[in-house]
C-alpha atoms as a PDB file:
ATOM      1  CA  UNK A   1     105.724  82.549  86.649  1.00  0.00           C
ATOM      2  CA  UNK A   2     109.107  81.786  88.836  1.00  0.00           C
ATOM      3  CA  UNK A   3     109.539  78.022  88.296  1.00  0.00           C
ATOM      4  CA  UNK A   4     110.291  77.809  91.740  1.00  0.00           C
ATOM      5  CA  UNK A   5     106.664  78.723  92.925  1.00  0.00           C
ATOM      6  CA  UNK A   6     103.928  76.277  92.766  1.00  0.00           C
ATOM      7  CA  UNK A   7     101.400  79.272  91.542  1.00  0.00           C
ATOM      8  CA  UNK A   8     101.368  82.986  91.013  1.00  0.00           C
ATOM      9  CA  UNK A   9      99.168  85.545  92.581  1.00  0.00           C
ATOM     10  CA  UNK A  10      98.200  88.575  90.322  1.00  0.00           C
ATOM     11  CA  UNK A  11      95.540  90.721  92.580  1.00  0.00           C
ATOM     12  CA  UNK A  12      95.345  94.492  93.376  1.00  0.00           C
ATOM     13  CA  UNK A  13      97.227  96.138  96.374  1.00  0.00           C
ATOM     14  CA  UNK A  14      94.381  97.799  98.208  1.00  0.00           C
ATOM     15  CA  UNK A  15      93.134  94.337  99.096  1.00  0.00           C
ATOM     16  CA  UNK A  16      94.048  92.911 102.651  1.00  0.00           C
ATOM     17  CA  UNK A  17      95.469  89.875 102.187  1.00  0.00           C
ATOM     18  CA  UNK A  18      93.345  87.444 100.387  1.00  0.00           C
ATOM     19  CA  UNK A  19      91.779  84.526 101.100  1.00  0.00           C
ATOM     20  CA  UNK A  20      93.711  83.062  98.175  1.00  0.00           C
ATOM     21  CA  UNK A  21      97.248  83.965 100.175  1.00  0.00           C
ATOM     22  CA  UNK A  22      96.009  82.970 102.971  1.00  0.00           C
ATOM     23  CA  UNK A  23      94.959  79.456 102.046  1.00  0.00           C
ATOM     24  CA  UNK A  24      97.774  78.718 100.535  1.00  0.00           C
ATOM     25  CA  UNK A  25     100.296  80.260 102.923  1.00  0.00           C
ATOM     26  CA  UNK A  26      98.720  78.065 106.092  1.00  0.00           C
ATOM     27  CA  UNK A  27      99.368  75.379 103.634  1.00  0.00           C
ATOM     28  CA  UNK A  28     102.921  75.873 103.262  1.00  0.00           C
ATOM     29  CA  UNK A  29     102.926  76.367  99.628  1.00  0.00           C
ATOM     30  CA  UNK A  30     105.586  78.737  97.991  1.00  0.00           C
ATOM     31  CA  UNK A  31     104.323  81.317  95.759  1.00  0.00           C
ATOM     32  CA  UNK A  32     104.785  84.396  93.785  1.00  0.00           C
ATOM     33  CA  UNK A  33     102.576  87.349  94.106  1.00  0.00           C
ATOM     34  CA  UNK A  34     102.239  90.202  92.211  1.00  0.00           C
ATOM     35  CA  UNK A  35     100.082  93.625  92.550  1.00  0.00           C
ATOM     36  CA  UNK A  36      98.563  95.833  89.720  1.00  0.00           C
ATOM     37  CA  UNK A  37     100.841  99.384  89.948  1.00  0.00           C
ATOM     38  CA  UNK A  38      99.316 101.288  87.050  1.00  0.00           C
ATOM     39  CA  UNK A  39      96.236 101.295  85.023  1.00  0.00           C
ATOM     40  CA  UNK A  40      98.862 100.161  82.101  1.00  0.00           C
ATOM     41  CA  UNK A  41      99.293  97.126  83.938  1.00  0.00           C
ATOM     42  CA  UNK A  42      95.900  96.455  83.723  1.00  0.00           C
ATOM     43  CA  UNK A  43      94.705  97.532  80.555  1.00  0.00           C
ATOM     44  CA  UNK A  44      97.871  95.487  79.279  1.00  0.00           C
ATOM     45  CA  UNK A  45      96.516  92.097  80.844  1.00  0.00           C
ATOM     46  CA  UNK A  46      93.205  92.578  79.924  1.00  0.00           C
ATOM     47  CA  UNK A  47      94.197  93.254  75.959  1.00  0.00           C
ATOM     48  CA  UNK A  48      96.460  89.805  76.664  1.00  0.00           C
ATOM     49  CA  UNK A  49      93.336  87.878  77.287  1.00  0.00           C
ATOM     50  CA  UNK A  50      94.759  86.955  81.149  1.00  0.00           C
ATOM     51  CA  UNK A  51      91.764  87.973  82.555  1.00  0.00           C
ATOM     52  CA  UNK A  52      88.697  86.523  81.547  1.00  0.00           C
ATOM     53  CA  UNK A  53      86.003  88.800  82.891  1.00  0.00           C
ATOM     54  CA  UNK A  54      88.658  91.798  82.563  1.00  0.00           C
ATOM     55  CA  UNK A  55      89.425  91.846  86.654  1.00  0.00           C
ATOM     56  CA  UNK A  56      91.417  90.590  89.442  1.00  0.00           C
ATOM     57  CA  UNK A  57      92.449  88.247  91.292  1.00  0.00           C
ATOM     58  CA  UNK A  58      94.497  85.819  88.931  1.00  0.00           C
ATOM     59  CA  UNK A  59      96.285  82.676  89.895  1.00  0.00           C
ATOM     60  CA  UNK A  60      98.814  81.155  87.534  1.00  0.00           C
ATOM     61  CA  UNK A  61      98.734  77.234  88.970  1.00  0.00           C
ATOM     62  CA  UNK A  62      99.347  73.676  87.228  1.00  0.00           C
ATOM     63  CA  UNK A  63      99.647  75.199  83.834  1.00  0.00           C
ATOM     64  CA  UNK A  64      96.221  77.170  84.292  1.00  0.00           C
ATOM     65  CA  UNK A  65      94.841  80.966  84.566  1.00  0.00           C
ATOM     66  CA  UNK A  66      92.253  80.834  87.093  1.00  0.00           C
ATOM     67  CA  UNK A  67      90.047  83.995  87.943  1.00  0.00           C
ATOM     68  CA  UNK A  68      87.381  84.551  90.209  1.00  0.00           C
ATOM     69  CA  UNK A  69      87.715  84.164  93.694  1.00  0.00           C
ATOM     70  CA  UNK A  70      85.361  81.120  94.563  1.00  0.00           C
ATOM     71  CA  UNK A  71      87.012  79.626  91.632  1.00  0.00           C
ATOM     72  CA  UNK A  72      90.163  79.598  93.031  1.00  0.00           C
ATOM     73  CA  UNK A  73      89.665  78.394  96.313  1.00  0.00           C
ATOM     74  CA  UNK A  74      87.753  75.226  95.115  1.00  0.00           C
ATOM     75  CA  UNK A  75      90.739  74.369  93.128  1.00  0.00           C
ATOM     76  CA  UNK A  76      93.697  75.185  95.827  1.00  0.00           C
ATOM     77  CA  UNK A  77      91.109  73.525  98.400  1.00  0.00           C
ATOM     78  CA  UNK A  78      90.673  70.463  96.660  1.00  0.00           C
ATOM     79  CA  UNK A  79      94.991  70.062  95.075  1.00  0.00           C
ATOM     80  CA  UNK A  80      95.645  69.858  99.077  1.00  0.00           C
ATOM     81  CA  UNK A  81      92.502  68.122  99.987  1.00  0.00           C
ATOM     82  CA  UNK A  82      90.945  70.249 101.969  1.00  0.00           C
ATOM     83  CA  UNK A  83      87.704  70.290 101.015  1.00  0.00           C
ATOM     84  CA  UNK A  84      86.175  67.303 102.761  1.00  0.00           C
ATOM     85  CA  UNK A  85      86.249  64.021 101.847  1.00  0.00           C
ATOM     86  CA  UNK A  86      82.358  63.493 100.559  1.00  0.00           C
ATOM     87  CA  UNK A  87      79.744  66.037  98.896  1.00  0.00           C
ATOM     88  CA  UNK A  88      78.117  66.339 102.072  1.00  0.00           C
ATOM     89  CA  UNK A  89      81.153  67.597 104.021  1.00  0.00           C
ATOM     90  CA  UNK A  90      81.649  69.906 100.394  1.00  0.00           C
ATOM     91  CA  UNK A  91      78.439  71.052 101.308  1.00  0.00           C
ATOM     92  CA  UNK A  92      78.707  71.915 104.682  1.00  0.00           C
ATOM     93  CA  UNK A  93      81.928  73.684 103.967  1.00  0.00           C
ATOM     94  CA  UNK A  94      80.408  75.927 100.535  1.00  0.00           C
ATOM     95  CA  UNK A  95      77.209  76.522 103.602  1.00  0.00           C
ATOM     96  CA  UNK A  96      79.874  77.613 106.561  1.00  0.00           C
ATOM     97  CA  UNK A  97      82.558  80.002 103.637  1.00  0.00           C
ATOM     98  CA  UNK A  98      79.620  81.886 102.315  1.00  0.00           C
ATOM     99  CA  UNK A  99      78.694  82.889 105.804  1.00  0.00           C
ATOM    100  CA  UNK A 100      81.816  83.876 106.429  1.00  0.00           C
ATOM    101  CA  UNK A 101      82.025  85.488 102.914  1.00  0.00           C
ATOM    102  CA  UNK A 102      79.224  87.674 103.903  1.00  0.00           C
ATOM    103  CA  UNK A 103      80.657  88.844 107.020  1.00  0.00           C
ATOM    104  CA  UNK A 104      84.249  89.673 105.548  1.00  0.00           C
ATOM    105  CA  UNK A 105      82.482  91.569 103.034  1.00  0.00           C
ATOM    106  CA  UNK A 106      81.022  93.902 105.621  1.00  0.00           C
ATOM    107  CA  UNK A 107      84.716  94.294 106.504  1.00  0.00           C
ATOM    108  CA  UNK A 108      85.839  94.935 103.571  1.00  0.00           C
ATOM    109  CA  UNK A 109      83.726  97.717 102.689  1.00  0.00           C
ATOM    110  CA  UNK A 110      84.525  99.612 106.155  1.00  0.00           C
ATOM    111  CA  UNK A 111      88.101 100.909 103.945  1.00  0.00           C
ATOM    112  CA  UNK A 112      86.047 102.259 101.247  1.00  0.00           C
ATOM    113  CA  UNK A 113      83.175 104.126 104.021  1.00  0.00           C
ATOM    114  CA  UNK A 114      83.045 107.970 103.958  1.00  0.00           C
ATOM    115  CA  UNK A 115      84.226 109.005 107.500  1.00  0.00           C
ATOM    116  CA  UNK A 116      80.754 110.389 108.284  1.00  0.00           C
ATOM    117  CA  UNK A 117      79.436 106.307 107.561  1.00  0.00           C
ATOM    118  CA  UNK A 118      82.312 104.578 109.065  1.00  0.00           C
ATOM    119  CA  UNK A 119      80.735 104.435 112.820  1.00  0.00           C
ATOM    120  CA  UNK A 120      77.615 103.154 111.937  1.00  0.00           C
ATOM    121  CA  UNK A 121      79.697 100.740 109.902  1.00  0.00           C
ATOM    122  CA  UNK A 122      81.088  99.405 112.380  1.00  0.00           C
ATOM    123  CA  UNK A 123      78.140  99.093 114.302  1.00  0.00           C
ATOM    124  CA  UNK A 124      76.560  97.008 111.699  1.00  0.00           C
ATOM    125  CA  UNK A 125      79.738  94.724 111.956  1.00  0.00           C
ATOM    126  CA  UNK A 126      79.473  94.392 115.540  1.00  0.00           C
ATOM    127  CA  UNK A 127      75.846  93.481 115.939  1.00  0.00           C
ATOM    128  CA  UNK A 128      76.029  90.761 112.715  1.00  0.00           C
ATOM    129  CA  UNK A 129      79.016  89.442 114.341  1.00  0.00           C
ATOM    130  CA  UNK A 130      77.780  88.733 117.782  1.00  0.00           C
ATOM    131  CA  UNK A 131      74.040  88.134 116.792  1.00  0.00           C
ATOM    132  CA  UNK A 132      74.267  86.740 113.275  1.00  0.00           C
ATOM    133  CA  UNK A 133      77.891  84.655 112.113  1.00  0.00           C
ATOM    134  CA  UNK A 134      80.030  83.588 115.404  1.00  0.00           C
ATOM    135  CA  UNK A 135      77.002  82.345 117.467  1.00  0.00           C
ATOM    136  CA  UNK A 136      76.275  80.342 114.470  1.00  0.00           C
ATOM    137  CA  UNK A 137      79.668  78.775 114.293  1.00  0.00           C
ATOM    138  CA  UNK A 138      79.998  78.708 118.411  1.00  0.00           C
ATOM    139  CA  UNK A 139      77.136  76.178 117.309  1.00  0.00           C
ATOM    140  CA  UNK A 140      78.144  74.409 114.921  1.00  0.00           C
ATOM    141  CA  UNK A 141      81.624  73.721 117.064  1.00  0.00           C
ATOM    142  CA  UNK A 142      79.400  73.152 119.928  1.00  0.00           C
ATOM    143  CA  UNK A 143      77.333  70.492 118.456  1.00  0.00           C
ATOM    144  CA  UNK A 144      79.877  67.950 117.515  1.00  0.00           C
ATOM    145  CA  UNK A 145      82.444  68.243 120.261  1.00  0.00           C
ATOM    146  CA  UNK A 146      85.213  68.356 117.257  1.00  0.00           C
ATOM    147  CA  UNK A 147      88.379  70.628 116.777  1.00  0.00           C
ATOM    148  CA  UNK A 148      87.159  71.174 113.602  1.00  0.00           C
ATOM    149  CA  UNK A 149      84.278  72.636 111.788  1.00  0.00           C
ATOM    150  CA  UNK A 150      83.771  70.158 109.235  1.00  0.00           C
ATOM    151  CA  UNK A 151      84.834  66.404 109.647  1.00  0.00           C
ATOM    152  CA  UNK A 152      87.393  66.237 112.278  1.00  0.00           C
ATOM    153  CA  UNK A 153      89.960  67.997 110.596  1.00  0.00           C
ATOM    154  CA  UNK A 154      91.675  70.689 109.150  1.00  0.00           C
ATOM    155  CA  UNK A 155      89.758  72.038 105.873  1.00  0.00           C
ATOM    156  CA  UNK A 156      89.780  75.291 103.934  1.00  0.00           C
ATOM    157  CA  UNK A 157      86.659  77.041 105.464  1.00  0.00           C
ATOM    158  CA  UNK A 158      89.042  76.649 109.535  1.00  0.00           C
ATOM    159  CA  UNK A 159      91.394  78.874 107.296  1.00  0.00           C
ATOM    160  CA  UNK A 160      88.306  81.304 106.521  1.00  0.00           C
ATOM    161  CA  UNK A 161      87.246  81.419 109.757  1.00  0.00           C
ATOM    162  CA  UNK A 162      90.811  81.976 111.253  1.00  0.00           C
ATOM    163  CA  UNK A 163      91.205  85.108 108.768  1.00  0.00           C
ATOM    164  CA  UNK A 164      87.373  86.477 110.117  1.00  0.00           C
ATOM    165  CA  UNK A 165      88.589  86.205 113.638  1.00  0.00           C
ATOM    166  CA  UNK A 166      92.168  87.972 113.499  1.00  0.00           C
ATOM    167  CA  UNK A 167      90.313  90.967 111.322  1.00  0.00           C
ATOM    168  CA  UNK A 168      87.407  91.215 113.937  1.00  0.00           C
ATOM    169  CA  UNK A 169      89.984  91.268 116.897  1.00  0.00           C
ATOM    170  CA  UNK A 170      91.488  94.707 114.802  1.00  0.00           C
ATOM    171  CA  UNK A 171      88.311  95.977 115.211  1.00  0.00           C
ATOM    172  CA  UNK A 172      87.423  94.963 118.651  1.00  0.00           C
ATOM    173  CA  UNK A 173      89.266  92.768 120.602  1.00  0.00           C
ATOM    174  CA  UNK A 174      86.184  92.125 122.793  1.00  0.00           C
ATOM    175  CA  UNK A 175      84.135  90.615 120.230  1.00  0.00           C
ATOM    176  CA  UNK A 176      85.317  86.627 120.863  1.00  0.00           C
ATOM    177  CA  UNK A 177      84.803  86.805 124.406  1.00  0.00           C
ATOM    178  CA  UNK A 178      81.568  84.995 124.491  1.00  0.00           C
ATOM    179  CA  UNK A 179      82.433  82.348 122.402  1.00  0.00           C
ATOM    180  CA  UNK A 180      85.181  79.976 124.071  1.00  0.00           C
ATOM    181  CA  UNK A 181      84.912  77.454 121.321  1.00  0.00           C
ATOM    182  CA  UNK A 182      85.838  79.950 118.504  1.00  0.00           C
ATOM    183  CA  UNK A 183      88.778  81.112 120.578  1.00  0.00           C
ATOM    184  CA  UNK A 184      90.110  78.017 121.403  1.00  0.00           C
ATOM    185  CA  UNK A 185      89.790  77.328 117.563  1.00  0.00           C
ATOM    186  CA  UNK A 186      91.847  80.761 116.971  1.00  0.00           C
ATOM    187  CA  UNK A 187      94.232  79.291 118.887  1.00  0.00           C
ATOM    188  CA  UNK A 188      94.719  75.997 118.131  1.00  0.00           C
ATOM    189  CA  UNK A 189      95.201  77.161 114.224  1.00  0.00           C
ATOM    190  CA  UNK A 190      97.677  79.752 115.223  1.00  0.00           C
ATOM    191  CA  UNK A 191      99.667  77.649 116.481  1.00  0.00           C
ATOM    192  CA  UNK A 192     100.125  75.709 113.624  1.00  0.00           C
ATOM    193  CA  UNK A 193     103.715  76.112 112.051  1.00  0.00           C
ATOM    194  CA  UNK A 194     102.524  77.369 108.243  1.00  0.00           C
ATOM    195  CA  UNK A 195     100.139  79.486 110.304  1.00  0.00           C
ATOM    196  CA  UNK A 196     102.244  80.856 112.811  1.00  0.00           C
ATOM    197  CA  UNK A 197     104.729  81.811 110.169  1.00  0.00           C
ATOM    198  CA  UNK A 198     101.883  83.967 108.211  1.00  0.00           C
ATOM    199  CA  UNK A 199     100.824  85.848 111.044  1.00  0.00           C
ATOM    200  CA  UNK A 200     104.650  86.943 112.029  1.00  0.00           C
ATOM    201  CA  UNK A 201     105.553  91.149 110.999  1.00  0.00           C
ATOM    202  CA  UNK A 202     106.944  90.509 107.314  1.00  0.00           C
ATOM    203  CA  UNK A 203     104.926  87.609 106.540  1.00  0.00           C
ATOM    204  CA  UNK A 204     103.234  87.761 102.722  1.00  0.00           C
ATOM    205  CA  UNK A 205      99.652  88.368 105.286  1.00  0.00           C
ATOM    206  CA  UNK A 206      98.650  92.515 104.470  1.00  0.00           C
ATOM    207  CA  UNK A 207      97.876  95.075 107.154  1.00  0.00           C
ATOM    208  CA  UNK A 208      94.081  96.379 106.519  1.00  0.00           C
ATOM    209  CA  UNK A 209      94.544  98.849 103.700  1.00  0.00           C
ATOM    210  CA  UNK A 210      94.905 102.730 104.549  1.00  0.00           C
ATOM    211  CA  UNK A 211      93.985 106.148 102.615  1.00  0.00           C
ATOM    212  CA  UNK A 212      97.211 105.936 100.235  1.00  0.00           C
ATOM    213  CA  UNK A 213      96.250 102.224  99.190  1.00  0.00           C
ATOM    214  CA  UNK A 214      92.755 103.124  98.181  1.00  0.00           C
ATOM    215  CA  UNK A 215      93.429 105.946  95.924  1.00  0.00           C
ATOM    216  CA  UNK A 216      95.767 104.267  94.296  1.00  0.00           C
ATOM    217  CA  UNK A 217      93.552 101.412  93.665  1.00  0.00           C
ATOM    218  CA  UNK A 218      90.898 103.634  92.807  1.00  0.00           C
ATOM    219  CA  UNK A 219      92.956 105.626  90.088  1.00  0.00           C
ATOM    220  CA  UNK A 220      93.877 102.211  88.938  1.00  0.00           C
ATOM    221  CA  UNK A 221      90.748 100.550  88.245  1.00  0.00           C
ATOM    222  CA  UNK A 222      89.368 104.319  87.895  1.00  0.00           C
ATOM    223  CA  UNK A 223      86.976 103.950  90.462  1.00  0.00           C
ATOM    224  CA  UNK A 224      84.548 106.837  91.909  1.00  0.00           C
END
């Protein structure tokens, strides 16, 4: 790892950027990432013993090899406290991520849909997004009066949410319109100076992958 980073990123190109980049990069933090180019790569971390369950993402940080995603965030999240500051705010924020886990999933998959599939994709993202995951966070924002989700300030799962948003607006720009409190959280965060600086053209944040990413991943990790 450069000894001028605080942690190292090892994950695979076709990925938009990753939560784990994007926590840390709202945070400020300098560090190194790296992308998978040929199946050698791989196969020569693996035979290493740098990835524990033989698959990315990897973070280098504190002296540690980290893998799995949830992992990961829990420790970045709670180095730079921001993972509440009592189990019960933990709780809430583990509740609100894997909501918005499951809808950046659906995203997610929408790269790897057969054309033929990719409408009704889409669809399916539209209709969980404004019946399912922002009117429950429209809610949640509602119901305390706060900036916030969680506790009155800034913790890992506004980060989440901030990523959700700016993907859904690539899909359709529409889809915040009925809920004021979400936008005004968009734009509070963006405005942030760490977060601002991410979300400029040649910022470490990742364009949503295309047709030459894919295949390459997929002759990679020699995926159907």
């Amino acid at each position: 790892m450069d000894p001028t980073r605080d942690l190292a990123l090892l994950r695979q190109e076709h990925n938009e950027s990753p939560v784990e980049a994007a926590l840390v990069s709202f945070l400020g933090v300098m560090f190194e990432e790296k992308f998978i180019e040929t199946s050698e790569d791989l196969e020569k971390l693996r035979q290493d013993g740098k990835l524990m369950f033989e698959q990315v993402p990897m973070v280098e940080i504190d002296g540690m090899t980290l893998v799995q995603t949830r992992a990961i965030l829990n420790y970045i999240a709670t180095k730079y406290d921001l993972y509440g500051k009592d189990v019960k705010e933990r709780a809430l924020i583990d509740v609100y991520t894997e909501g918005i886990a499951d809808l950046s999933d659906l995203i997610m998959q929408l790269a790897l849909c057969p054309p033929d599939e990719k409408e009704a994709k889409i669809s399916l993202i539209k209709d969980r997004t404004k019946n399912r995951y922002l009117p429950a966070f429209e809610k949640v924002l509602k119901s305390h009066g706060q900036d916030y989700l969680v506790g009155n300030r800034l913790t890992r799962v506004d980060i989440h949410l901030l990523e959700l948003l700016l993907r859904l607006e690539e899909i359709d720009s529409s889809l915040l319109a009925p809920f004021p409190l979400l936008k005004a959280l968009k734009s509070r965060l963006s405005n942030l100076p760490n977060v601002k600086k991410f979300l400029q053209p040649g910022s470490q944040r990742k364009p949503p992958a295309d047709e030459k990413t894919i295949e390459k991943a997929k002759k990679i990790f020699k995926m159907k």
